[in-house]
Protein backbone atom coordinates (compact mmCIF):
# COMPACT_ATOMS: atom_id res chain seq x y z
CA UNK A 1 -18.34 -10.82 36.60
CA UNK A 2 -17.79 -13.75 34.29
CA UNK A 3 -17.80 -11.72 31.19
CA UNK A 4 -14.69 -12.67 29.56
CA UNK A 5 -14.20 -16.31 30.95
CA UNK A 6 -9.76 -16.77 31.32
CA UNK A 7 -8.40 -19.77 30.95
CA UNK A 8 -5.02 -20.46 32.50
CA UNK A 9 -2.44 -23.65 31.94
CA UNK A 10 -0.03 -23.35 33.86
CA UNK A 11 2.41 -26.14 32.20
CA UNK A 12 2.45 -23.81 29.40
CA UNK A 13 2.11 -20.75 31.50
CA UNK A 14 -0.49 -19.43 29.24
CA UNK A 15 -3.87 -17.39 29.45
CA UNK A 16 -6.66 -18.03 27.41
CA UNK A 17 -9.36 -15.00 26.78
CA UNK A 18 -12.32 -15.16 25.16
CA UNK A 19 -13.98 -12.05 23.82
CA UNK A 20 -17.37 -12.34 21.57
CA UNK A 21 -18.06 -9.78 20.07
CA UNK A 22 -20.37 -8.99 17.11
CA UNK A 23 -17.10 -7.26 15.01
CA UNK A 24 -15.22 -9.78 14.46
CA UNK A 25 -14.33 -11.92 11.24
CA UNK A 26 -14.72 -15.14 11.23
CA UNK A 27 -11.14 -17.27 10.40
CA UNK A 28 -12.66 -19.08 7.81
CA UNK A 29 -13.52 -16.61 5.05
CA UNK A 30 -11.22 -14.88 3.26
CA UNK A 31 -12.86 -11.85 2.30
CA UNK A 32 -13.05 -9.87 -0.80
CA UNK A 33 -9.38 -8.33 -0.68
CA UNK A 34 -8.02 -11.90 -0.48
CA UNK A 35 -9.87 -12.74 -3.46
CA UNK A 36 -9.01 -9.86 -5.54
CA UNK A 37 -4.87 -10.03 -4.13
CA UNK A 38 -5.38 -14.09 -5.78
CA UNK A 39 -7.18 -12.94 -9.09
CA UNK A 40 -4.99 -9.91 -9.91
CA UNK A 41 -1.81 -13.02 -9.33
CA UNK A 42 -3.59 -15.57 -11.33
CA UNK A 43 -4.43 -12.65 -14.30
CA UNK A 44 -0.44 -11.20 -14.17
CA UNK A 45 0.49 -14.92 -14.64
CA UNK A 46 -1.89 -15.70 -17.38
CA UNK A 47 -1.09 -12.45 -19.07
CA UNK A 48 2.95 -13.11 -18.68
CA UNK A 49 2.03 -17.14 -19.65
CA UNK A 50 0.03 -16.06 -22.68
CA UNK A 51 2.44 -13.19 -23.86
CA UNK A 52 4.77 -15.00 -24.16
CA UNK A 53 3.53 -17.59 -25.51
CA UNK A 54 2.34 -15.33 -28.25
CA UNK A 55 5.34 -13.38 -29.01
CA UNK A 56 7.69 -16.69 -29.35
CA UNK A 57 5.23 -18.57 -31.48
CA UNK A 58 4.35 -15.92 -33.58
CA UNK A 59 6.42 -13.60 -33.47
CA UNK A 60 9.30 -15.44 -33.47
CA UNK A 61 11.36 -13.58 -30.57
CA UNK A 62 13.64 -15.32 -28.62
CA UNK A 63 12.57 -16.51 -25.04
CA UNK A 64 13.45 -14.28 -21.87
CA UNK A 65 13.22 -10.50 -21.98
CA UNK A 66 11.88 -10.68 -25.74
CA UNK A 67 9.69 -12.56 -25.36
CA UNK A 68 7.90 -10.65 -22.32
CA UNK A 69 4.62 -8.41 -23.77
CA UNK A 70 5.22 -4.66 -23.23
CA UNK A 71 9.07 -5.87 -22.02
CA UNK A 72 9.76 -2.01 -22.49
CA UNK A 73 7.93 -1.13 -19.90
CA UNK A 74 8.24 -3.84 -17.24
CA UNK A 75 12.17 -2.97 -17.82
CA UNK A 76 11.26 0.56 -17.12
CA UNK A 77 9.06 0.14 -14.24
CA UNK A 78 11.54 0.35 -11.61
CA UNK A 79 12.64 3.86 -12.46
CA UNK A 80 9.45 5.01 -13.15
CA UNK A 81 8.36 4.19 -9.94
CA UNK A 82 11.40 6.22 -8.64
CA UNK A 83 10.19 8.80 -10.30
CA UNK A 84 6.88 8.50 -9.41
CA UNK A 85 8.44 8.70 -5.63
CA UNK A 86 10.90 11.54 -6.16
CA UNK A 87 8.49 13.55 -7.94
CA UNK A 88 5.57 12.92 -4.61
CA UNK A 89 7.89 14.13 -1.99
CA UNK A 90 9.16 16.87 -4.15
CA UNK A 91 5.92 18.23 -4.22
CA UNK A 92 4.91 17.24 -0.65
CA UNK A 93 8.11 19.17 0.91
CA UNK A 94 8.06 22.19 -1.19
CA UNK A 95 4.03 22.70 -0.14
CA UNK A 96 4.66 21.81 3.88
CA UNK A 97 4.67 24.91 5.49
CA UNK A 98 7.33 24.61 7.85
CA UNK A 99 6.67 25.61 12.10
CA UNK A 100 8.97 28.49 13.38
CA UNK A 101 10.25 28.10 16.51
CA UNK A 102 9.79 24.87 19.07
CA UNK A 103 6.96 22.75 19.39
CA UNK A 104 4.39 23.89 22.00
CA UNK A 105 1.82 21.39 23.00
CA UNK A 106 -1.22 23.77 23.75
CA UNK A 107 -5.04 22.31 23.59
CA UNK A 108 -5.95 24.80 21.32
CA UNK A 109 -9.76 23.39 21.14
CA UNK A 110 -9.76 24.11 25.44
CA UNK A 111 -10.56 20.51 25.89
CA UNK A 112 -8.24 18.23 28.54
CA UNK A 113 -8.06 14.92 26.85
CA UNK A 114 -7.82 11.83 28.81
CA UNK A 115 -6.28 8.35 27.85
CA UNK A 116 -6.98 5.14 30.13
């Protein structure tokens, strides 16, 4: 049964499958999430271009973190996001239950589950 047609090259000692199938994306389209990663990049550089821009010009503060819009928070970001972190798996451990005893690894819906 022909299938999956192989291809082999054996100077490069390499095999060559080819699936169709129906589910698969084609290489050259990006997709939506590639275009909204690219757009969120391009706005964050336009809104750190502009804002700074606007706060030297106008108001006169001095190029770097000064000049950044909202510099207070981009300088707090980092720990915020710590926070953020500590705070998740704070909550996360203290609402696990914890098992008693050892692991037992029972079917418990009566099912035997086979994997090929």
């Amino acid at each position: 049964p022909d299938e999956y047609p192989v291809e082999f090259d054996p100077h490069e000692c390499l095999y060559t499958v080819y699936w169709p199938t129906e589910y698969a994306c084609e290489q050259d389209q990006g997709g939506f999430g590639w275009t909204f990663v690219y757009m969120c990049f391009f706005g964050f550089v336009m809104y750190t271009s502009i804002g700074c821009a606007y706060n030297h010009v106008r108001l006169r503060q001095n190029l770097g973190w000064d000049a950044m819009p909202h510099s207070l928070f981009w300088r707090n970001l980092p720990r915020l996001v710590q926070d953020g972190i500590q705070f998740t798996l704070s909550h996360f451990s203290s609402n696990v239950q914890r098992p008693s005893g050892t692991h037992r690894n029972d079917n418990m819906d009566g099912v035997e589950y086979e994997w090929n």
